[in-house]
C-alpha atoms as a PDB file:
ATOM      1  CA  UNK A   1      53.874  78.924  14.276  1.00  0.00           C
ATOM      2  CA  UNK A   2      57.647  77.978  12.892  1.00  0.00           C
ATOM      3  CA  UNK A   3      60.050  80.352  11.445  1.00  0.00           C
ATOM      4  CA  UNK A   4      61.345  78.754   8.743  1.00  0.00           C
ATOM      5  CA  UNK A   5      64.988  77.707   8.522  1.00  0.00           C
ATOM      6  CA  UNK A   6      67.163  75.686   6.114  1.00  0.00           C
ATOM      7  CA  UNK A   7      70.127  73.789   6.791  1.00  0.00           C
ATOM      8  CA  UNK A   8      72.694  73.985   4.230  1.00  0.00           C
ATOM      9  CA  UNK A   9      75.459  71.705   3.912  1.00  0.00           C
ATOM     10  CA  UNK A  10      78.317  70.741   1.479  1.00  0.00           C
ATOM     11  CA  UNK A  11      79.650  67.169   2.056  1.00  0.00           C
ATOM     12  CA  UNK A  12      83.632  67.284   2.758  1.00  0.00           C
ATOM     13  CA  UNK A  13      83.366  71.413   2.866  1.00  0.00           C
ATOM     14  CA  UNK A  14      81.943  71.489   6.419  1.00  0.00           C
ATOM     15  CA  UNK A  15      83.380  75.247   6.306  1.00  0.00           C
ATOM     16  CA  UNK A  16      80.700  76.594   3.734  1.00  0.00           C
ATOM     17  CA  UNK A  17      77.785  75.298   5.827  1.00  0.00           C
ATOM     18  CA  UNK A  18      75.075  77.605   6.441  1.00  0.00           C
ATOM     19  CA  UNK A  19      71.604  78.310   8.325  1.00  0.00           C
ATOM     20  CA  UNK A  20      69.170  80.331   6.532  1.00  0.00           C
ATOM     21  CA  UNK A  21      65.896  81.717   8.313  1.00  0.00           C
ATOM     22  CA  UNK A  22      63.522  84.024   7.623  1.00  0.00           C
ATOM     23  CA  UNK A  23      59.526  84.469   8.670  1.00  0.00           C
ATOM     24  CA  UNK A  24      59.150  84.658   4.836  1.00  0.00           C
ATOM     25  CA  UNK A  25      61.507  82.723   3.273  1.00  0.00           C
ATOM     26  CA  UNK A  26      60.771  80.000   0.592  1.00  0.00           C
ATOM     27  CA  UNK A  27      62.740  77.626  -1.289  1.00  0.00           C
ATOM     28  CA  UNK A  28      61.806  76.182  -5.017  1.00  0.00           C
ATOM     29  CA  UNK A  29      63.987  74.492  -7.456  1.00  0.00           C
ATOM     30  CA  UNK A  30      63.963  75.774 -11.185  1.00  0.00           C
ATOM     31  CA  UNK A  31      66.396  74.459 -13.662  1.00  0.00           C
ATOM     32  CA  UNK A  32      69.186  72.517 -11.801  1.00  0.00           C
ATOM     33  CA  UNK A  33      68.980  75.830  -9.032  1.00  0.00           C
ATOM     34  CA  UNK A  34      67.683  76.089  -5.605  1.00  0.00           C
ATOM     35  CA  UNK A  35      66.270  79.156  -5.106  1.00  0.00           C
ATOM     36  CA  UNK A  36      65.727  81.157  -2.086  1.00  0.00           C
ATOM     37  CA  UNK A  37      63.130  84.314  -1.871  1.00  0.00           C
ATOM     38  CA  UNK A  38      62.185  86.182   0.969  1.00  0.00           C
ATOM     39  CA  UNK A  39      60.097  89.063   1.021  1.00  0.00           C
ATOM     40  CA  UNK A  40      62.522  91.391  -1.048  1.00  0.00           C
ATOM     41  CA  UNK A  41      63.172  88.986  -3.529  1.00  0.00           C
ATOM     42  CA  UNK A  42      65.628  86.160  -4.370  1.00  0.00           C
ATOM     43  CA  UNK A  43      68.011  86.450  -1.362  1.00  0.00           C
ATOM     44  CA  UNK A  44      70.369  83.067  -2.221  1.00  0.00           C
ATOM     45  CA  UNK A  45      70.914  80.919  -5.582  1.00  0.00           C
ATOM     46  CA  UNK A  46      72.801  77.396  -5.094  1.00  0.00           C
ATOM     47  CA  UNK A  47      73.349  74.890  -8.763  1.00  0.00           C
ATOM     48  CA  UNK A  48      72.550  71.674  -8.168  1.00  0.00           C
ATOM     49  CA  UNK A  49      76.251  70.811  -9.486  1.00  0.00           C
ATOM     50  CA  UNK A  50      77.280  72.728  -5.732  1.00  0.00           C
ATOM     51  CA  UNK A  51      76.163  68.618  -4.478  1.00  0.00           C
ATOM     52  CA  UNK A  52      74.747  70.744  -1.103  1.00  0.00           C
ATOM     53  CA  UNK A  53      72.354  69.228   0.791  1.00  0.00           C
ATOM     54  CA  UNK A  54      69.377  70.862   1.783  1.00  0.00           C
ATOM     55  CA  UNK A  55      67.187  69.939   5.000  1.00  0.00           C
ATOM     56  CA  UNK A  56      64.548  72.209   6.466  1.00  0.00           C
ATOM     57  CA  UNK A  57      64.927  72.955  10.341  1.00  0.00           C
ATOM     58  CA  UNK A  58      62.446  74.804  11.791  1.00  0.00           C
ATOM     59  CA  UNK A  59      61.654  75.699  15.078  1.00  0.00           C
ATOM     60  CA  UNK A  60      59.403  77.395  16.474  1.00  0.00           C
ATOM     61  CA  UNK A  61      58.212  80.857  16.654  1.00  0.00           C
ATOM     62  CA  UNK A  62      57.963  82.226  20.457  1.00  0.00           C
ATOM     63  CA  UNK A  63      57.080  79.749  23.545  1.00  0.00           C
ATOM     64  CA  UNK A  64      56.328  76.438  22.825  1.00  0.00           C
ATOM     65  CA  UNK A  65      52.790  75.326  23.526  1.00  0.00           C
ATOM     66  CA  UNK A  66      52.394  73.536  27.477  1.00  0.00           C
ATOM     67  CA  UNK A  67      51.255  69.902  27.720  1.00  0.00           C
ATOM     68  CA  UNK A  68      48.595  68.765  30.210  1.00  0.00           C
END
């Protein structure tokens, strides 16, 4: 299981980078927005005139599994 996690960045603004996780958290795209909800609701709004990039980085969710 993976918790996921979004990487945030804004080209030449490496100061307004951010990392967004949450076990619910979901991210659509709905008239030039992305839109962020988690389980109380819309949590985090960007415009797509921002120029952030967006790159999901999960990881996962307690140990990882063991190889043989």
């Amino acid at each position: 299981m993976t918790m996921p996690r979004f990487l945030i960045r804004h080209p030449g603004k490496t100061s307004d980078d951010l990392l967004v996780e949450d076990p619910a958290l979901t991210l659509h795209f709905e008239h030039g927005w992305a839109i962020f909800t988690d389980a109380a609701g819309t949590c985090l709004a960007i415009p797509a005139e921002a120029g952030a990039h967006i790159e999901r980085v999960d990881e996962p969710i307690g140990p990882a599994p063991q190889k043989e």
